[in-house]
PDB file of N, CA and C in Angstrom:
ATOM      1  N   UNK A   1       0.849  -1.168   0.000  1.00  0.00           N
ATOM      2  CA  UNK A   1       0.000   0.000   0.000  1.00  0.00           C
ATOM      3  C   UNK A   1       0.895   1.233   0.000  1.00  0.00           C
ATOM      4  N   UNK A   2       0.404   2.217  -0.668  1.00  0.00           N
ATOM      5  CA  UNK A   2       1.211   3.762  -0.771  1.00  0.00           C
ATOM      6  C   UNK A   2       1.349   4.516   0.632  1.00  0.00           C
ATOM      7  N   UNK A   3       2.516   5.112   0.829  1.00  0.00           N
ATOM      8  CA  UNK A   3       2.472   6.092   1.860  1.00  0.00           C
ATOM      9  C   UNK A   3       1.193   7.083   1.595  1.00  0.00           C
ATOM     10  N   UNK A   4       0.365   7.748   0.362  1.00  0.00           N
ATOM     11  CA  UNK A   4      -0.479   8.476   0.588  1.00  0.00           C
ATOM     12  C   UNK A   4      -1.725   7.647   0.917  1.00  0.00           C
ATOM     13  N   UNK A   5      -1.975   6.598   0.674  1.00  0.00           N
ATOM     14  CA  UNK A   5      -2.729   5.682   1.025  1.00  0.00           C
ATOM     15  C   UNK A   5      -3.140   5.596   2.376  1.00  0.00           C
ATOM     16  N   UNK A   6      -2.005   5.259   2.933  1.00  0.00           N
ATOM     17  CA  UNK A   6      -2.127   5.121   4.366  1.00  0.00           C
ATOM     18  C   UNK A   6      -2.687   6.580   4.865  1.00  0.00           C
ATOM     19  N   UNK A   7      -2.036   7.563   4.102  1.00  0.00           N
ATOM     20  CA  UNK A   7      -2.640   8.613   4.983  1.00  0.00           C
ATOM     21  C   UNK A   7      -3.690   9.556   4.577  1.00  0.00           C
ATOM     22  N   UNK A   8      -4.132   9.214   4.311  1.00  0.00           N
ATOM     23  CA  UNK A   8      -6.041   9.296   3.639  1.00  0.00           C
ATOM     24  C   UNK A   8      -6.267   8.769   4.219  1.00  0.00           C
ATOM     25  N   UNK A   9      -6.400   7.191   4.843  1.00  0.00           N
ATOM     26  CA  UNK A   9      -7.163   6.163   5.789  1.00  0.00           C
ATOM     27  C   UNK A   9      -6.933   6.880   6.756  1.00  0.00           C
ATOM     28  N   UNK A  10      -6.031   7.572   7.355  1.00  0.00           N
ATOM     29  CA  UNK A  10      -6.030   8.529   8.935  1.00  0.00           C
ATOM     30  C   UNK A  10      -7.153   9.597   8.905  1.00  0.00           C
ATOM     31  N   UNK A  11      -7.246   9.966   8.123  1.00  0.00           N
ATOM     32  CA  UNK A  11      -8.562  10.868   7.736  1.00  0.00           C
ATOM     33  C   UNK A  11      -9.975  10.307   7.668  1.00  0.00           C
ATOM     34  N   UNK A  12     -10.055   8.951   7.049  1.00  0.00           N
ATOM     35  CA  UNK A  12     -11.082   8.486   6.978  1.00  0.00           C
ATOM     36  C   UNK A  12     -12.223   8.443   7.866  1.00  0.00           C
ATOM     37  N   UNK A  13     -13.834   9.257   8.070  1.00  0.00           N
ATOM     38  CA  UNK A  13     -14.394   8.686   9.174  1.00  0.00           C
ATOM     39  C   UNK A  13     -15.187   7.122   9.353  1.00  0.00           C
ATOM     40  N   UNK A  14     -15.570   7.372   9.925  1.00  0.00           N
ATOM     41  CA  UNK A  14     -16.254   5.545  10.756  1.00  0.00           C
ATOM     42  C   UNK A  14     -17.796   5.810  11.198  1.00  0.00           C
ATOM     43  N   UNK A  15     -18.426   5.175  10.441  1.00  0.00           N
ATOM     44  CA  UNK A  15     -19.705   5.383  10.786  1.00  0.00           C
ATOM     45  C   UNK A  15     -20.533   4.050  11.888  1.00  0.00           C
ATOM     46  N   UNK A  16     -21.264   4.010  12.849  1.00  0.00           N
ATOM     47  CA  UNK A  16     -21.492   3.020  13.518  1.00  0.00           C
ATOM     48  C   UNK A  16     -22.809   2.838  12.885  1.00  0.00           C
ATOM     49  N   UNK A  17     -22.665   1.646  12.971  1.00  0.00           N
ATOM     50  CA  UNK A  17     -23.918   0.260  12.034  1.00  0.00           C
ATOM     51  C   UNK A  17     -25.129   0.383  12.671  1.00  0.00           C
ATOM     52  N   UNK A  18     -25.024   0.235  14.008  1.00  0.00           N
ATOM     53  CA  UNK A  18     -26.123   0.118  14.825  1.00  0.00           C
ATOM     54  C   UNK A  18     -26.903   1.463  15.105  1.00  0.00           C
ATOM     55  N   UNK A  19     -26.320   2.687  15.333  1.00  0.00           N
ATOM     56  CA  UNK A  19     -27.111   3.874  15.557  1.00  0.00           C
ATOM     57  C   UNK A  19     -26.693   4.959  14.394  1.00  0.00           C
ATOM     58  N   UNK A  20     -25.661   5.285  13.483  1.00  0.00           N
ATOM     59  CA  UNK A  20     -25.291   6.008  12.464  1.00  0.00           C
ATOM     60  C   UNK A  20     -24.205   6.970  12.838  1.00  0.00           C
ATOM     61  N   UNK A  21     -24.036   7.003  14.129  1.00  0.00           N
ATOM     62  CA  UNK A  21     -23.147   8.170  14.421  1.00  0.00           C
ATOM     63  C   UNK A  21     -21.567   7.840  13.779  1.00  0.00           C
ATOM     64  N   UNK A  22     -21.105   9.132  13.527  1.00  0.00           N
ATOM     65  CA  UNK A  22     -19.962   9.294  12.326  1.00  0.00           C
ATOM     66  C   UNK A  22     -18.583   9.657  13.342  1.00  0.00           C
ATOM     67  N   UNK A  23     -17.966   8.743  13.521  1.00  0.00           N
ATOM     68  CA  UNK A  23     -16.257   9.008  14.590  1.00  0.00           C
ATOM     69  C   UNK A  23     -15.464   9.647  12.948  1.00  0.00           C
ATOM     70  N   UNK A  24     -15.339  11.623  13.688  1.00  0.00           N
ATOM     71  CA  UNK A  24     -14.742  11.990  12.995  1.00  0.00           C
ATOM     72  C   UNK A  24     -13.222  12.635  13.376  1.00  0.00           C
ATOM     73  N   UNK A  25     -12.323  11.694  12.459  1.00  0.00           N
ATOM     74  CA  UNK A  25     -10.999  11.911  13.218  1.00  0.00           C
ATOM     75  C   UNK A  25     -10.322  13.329  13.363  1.00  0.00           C
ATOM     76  N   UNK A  26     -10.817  14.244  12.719  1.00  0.00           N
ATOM     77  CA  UNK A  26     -10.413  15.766  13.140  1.00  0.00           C
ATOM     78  C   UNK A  26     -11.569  16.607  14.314  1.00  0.00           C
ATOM     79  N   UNK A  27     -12.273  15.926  14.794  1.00  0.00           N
ATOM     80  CA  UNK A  27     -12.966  16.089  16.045  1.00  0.00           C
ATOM     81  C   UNK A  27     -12.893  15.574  17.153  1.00  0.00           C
ATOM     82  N   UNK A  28     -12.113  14.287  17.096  1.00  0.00           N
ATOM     83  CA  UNK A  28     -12.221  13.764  18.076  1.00  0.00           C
ATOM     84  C   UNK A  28     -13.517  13.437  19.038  1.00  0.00           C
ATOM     85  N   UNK A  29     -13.155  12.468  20.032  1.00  0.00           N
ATOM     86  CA  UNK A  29     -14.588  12.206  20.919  1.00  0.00           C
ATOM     87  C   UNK A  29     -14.340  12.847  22.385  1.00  0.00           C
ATOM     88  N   UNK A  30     -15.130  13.922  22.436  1.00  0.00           N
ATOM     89  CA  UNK A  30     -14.913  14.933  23.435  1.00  0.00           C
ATOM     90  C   UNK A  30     -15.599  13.521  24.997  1.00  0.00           C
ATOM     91  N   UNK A  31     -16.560  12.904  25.122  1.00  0.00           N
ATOM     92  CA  UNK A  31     -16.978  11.792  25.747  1.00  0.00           C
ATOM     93  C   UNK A  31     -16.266  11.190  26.651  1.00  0.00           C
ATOM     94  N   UNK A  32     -15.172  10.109  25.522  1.00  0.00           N
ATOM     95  CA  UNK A  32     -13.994   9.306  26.064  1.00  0.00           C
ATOM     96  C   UNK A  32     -12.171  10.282  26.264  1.00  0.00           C
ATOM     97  N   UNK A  33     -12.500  11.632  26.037  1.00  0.00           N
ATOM     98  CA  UNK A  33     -11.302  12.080  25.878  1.00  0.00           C
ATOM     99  C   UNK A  33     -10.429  11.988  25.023  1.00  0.00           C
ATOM    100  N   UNK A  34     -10.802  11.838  23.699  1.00  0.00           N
ATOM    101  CA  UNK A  34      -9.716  11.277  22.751  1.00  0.00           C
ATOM    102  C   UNK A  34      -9.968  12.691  21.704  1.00  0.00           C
ATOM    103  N   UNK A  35      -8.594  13.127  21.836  1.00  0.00           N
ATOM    104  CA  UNK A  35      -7.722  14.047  21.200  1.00  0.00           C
ATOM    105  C   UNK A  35      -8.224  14.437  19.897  1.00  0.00           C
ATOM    106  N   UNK A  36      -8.767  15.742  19.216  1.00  0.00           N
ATOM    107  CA  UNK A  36      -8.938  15.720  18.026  1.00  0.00           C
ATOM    108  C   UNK A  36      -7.698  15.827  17.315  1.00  0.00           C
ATOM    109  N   UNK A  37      -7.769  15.015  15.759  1.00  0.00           N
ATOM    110  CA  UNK A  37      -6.505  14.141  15.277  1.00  0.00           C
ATOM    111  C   UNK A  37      -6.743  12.967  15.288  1.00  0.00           C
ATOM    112  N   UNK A  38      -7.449  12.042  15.971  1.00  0.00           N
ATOM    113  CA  UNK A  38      -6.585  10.589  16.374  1.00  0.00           C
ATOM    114  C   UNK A  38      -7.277   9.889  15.256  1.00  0.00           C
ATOM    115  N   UNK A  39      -6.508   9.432  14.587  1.00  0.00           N
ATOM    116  CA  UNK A  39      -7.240   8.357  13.518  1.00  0.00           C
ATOM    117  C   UNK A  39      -8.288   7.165  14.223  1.00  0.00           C
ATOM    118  N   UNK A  40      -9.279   6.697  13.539  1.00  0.00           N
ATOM    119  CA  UNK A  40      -9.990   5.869  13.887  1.00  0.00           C
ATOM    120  C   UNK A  40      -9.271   3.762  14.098  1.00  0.00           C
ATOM    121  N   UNK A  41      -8.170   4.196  13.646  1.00  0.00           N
ATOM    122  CA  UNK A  41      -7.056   2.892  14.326  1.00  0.00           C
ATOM    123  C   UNK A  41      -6.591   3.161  15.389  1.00  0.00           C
ATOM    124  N   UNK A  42      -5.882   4.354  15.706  1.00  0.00           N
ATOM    125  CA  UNK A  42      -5.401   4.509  16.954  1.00  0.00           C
ATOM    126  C   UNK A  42      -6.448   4.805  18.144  1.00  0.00           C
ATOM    127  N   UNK A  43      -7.263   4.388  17.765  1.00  0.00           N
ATOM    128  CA  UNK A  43      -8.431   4.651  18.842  1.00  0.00           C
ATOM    129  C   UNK A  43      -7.999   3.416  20.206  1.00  0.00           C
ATOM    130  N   UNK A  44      -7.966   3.230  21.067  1.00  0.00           N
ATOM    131  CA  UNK A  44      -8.112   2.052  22.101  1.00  0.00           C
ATOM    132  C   UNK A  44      -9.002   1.198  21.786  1.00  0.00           C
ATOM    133  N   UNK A  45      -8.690  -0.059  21.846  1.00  0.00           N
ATOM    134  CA  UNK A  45      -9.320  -1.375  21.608  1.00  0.00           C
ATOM    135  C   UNK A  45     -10.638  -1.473  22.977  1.00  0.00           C
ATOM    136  N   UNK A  46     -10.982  -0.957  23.787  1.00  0.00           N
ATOM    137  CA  UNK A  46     -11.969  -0.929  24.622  1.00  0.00           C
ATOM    138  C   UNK A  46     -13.319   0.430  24.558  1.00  0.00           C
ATOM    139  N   UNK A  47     -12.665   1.084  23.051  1.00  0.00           N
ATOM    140  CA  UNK A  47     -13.645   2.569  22.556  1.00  0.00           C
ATOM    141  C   UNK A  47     -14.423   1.993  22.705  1.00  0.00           C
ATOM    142  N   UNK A  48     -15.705   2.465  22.664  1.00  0.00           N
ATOM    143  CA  UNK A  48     -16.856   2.278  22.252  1.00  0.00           C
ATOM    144  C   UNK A  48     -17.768   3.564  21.693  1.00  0.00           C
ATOM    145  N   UNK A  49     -18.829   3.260  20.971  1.00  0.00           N
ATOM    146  CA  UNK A  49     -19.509   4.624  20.564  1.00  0.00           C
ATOM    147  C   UNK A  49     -20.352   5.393  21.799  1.00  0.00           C
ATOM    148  N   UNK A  50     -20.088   6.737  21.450  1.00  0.00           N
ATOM    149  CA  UNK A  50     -20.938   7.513  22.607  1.00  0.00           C
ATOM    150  C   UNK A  50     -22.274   7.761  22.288  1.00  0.00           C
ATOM    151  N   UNK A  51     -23.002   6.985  21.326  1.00  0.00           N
ATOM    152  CA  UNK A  51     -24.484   7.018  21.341  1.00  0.00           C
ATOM    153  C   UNK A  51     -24.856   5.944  21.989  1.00  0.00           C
ATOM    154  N   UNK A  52     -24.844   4.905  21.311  1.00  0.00           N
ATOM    155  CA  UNK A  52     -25.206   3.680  21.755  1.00  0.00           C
ATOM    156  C   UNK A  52     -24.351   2.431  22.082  1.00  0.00           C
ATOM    157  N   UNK A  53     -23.118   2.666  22.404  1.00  0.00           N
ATOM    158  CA  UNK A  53     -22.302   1.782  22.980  1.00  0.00           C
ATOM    159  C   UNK A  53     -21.826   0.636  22.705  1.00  0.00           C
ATOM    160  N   UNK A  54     -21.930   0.794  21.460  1.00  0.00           N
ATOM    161  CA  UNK A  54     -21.755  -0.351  20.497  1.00  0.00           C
ATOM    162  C   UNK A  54     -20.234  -0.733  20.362  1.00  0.00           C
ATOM    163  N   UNK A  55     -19.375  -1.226  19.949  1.00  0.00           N
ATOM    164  CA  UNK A  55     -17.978  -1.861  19.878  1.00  0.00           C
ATOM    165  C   UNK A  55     -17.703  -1.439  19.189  1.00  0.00           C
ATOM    166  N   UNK A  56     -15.951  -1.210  19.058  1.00  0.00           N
ATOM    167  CA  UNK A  56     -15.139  -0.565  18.003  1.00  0.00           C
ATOM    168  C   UNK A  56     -15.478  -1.391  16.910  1.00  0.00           C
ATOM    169  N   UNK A  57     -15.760  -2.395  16.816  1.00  0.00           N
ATOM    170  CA  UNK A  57     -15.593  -3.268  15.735  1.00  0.00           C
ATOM    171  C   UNK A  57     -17.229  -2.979  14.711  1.00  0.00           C
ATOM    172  N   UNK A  58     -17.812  -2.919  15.228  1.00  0.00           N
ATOM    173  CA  UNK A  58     -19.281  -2.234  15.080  1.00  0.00           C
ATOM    174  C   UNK A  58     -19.708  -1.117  13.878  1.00  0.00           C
ATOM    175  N   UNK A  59     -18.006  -0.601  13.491  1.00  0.00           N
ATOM    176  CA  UNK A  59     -17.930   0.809  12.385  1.00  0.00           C
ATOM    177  C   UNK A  59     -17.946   0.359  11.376  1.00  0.00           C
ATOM    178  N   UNK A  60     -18.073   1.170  10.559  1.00  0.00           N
ATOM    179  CA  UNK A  60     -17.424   1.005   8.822  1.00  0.00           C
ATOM    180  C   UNK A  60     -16.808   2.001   8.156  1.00  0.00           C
ATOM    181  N   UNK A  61     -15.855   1.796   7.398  1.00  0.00           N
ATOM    182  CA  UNK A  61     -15.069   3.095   6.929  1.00  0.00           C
ATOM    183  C   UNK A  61     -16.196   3.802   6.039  1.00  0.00           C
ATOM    184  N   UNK A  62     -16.360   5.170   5.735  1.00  0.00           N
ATOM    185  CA  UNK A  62     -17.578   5.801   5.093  1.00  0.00           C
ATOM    186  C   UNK A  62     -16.559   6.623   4.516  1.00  0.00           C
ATOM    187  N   UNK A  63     -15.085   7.056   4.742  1.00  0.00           N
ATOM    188  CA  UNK A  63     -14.150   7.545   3.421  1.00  0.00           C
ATOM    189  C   UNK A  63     -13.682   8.955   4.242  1.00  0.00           C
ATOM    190  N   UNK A  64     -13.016  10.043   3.441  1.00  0.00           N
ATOM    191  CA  UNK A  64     -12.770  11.247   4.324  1.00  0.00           C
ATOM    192  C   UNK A  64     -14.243  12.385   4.030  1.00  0.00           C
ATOM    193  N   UNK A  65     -14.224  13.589   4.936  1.00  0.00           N
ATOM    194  CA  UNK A  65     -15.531  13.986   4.753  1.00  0.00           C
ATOM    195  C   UNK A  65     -15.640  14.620   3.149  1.00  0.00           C
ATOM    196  N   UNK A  66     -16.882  14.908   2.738  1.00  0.00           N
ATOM    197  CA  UNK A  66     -16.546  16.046   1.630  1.00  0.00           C
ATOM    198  C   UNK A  66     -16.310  15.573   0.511  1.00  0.00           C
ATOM    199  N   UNK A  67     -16.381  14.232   0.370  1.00  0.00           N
ATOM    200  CA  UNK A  67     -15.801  13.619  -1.203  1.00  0.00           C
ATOM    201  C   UNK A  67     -17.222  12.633  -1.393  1.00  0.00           C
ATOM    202  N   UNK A  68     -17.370  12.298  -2.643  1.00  0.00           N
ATOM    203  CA  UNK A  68     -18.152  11.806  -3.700  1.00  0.00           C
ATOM    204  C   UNK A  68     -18.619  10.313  -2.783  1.00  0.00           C
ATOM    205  N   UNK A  69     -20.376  10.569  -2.771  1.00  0.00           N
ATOM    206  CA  UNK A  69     -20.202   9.089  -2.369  1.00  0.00           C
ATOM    207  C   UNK A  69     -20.110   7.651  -3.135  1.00  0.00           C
ATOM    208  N   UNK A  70     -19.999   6.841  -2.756  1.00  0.00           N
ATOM    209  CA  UNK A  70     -20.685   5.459  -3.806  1.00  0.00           C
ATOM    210  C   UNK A  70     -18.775   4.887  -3.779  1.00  0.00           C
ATOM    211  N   UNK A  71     -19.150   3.767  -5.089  1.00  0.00           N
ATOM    212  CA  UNK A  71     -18.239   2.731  -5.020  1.00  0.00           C
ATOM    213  C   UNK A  71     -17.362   3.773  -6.051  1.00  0.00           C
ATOM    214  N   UNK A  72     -15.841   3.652  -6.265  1.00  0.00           N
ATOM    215  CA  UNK A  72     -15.246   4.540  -7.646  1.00  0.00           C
ATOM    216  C   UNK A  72     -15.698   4.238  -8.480  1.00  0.00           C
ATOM    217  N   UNK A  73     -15.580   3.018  -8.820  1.00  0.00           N
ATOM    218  CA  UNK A  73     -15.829   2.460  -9.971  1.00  0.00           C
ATOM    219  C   UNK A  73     -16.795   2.644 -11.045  1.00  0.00           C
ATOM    220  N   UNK A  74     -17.723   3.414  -9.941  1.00  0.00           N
ATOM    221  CA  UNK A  74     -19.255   4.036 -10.580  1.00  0.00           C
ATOM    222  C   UNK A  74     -19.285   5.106 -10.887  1.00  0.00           C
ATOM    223  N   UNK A  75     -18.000   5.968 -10.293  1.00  0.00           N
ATOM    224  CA  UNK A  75     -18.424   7.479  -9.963  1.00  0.00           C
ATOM    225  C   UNK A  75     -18.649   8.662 -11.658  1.00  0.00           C
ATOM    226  N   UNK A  76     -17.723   7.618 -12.584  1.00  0.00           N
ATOM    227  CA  UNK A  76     -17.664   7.499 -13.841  1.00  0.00           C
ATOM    228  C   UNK A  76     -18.943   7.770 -14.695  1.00  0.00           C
ATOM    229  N   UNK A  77     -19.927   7.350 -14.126  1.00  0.00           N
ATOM    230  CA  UNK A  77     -21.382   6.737 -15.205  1.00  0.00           C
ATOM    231  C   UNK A  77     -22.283   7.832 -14.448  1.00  0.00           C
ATOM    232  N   UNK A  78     -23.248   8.145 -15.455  1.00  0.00           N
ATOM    233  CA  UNK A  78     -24.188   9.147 -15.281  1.00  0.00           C
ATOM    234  C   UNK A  78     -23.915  10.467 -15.898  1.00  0.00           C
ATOM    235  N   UNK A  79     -24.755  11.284 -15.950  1.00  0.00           N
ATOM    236  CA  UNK A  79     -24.596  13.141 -16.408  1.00  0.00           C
ATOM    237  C   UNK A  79     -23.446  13.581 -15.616  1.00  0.00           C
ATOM    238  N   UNK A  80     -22.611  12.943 -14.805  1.00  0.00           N
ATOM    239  CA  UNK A  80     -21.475  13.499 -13.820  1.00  0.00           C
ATOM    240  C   UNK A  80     -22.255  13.848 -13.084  1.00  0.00           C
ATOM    241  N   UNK A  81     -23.103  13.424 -12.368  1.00  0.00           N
ATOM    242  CA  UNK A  81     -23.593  13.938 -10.984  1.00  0.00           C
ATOM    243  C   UNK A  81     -23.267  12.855  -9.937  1.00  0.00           C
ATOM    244  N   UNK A  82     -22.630  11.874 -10.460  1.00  0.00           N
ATOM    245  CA  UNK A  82     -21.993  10.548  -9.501  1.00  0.00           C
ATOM    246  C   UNK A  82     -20.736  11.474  -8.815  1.00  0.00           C
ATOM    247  N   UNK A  83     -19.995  12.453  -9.382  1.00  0.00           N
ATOM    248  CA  UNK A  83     -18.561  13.187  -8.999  1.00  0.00           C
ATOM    249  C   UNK A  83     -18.644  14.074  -8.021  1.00  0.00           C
ATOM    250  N   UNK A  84     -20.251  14.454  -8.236  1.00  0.00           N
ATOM    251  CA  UNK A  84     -20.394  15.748  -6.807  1.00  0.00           C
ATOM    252  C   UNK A  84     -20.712  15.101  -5.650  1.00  0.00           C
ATOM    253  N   UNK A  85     -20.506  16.154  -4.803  1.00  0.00           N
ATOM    254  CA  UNK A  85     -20.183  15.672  -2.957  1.00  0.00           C
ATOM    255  C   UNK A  85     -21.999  15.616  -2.529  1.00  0.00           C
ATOM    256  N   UNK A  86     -21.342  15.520  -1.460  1.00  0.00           N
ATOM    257  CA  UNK A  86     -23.658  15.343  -0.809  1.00  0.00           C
ATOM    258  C   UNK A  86     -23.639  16.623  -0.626  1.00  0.00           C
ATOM    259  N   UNK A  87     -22.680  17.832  -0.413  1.00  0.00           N
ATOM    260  CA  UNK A  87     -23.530  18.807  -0.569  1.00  0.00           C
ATOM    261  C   UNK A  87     -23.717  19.693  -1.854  1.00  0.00           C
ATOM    262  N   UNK A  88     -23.089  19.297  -3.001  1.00  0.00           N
ATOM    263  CA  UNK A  88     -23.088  19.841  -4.073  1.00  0.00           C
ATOM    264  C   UNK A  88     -24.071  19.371  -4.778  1.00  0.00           C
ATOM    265  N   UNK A  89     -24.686  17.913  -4.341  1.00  0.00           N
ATOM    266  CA  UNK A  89     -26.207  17.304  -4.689  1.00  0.00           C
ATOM    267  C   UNK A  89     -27.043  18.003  -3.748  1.00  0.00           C
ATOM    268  N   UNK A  90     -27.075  18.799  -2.706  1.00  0.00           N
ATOM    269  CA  UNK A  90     -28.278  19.546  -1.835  1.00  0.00           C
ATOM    270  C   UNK A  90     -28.238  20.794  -2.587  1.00  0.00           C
ATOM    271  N   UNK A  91     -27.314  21.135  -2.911  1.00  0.00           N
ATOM    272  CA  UNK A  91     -27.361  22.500  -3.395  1.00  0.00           C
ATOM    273  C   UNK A  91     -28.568  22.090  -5.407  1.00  0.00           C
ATOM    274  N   UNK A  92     -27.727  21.346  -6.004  1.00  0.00           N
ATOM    275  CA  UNK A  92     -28.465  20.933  -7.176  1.00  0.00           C
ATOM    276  C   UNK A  92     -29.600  20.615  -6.824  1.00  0.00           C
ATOM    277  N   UNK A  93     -30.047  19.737  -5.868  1.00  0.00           N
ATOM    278  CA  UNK A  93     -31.508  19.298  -6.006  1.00  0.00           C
ATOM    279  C   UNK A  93     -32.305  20.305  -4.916  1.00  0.00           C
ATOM    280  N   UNK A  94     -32.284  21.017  -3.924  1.00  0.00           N
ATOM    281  CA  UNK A  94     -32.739  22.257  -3.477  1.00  0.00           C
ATOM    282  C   UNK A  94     -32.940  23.684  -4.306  1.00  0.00           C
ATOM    283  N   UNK A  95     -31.667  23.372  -5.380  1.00  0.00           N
ATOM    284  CA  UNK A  95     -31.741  25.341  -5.979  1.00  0.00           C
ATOM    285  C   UNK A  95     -32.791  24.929  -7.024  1.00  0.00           C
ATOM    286  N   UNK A  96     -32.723  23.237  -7.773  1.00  0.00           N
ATOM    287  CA  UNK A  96     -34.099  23.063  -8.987  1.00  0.00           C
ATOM    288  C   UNK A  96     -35.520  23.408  -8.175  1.00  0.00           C
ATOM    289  N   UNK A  97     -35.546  22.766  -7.357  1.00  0.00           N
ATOM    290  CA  UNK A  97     -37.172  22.822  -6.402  1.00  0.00           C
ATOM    291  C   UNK A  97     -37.027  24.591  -6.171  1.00  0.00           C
ATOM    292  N   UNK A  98     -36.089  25.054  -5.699  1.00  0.00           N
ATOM    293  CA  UNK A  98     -36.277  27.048  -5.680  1.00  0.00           C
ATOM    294  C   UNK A  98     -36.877  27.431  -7.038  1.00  0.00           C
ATOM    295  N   UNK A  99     -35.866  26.575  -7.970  1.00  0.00           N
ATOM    296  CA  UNK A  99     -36.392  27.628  -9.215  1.00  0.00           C
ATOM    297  C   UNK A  99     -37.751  27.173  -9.881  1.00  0.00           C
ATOM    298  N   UNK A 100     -38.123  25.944  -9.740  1.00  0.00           N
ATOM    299  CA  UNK A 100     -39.525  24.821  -9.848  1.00  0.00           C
ATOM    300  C   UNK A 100     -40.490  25.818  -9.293  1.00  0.00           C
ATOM    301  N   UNK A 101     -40.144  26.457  -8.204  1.00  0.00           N
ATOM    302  CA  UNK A 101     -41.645  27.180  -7.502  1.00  0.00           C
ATOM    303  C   UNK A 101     -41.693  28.354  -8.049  1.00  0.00           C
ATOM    304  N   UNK A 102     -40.185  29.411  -8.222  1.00  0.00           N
ATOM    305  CA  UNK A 102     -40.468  30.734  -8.893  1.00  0.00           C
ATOM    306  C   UNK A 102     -40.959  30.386  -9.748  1.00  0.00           C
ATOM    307  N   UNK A 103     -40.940  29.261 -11.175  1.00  0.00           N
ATOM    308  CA  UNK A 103     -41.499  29.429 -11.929  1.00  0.00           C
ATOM    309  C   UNK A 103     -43.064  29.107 -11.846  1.00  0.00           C
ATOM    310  N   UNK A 104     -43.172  28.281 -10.971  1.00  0.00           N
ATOM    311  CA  UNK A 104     -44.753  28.161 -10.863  1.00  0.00           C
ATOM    312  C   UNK A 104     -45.229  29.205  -9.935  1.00  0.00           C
ATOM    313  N   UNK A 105     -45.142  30.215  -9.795  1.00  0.00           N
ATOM    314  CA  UNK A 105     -45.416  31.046  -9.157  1.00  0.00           C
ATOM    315  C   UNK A 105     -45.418  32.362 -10.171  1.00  0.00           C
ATOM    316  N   UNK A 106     -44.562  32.754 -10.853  1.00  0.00           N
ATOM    317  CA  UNK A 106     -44.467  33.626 -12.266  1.00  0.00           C
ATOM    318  C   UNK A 106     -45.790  33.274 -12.872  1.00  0.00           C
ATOM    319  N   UNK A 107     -46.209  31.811 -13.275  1.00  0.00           N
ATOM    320  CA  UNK A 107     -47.496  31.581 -13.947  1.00  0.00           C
ATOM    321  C   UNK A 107     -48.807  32.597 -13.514  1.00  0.00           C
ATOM    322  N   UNK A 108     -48.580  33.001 -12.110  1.00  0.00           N
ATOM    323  CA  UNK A 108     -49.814  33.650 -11.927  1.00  0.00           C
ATOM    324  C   UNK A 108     -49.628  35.243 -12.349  1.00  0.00           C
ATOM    325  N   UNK A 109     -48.458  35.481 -12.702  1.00  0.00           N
ATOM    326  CA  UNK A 109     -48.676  36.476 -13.605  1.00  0.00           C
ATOM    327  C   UNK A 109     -49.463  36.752 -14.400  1.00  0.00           C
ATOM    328  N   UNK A 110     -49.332  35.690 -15.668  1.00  0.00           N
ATOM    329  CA  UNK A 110     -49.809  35.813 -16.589  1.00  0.00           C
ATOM    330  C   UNK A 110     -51.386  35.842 -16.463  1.00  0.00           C
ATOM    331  N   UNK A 111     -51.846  36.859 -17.896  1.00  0.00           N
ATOM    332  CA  UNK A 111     -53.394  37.142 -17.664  1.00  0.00           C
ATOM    333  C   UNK A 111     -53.749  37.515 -18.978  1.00  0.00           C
TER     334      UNK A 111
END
């Protein structure tokens, strides 16, 4: 594996299976005392989540924040809307529904 490899996975957050909460390694868990920074490996083998108390083992990698979701392999296929982030899809599918209503709303202009 690449040295940049490895250090993207230090970034990576961890989402827990059982309740959804997201261990994000530049926040740290204010809870158990653990340092913002600490990658989700160097966490202690006795962590547990501060929602529902579920086991370290319990996570799944969900990637670093801010980047494209889905598998790569996919990110390829479609109008390129597979490449934008979740909030560059809130912004696209919120600003169509803004402009969806001005325009149905302009209609009552007309006379």
């Amino acid at each position: 594996m690449s040295e940049q490899a490895v250090e993207t996975q230090a970034l990576d957050r961890y989402e827990c299976r059982a309740c959804g909460y997201i261990y994000e390694p530049g926040k740290g868990d204010d809870s158990h005392n653990i340092a913002p920074g600490t990658p989700f490996a160097e966490l202690p083998t006795d962590w547990c989540c501060p929602v529902c108390t579920a086991k370290k083992t319990a996570f799944a990698n969900v990637g670093p924040a801010g980047t494209a979701s889905g598998f790569k392999e996919n990110l390829g296929f479609g109008l390129g809307v597979n490449k934008l982030t979740p909030g560059q899809k809130n912004i696209l599918i919120f600003g169509a529904l803004a402009l969806a209503f001005l325009f149905f709303l302009s209609l009552y202009g007309l006379q």
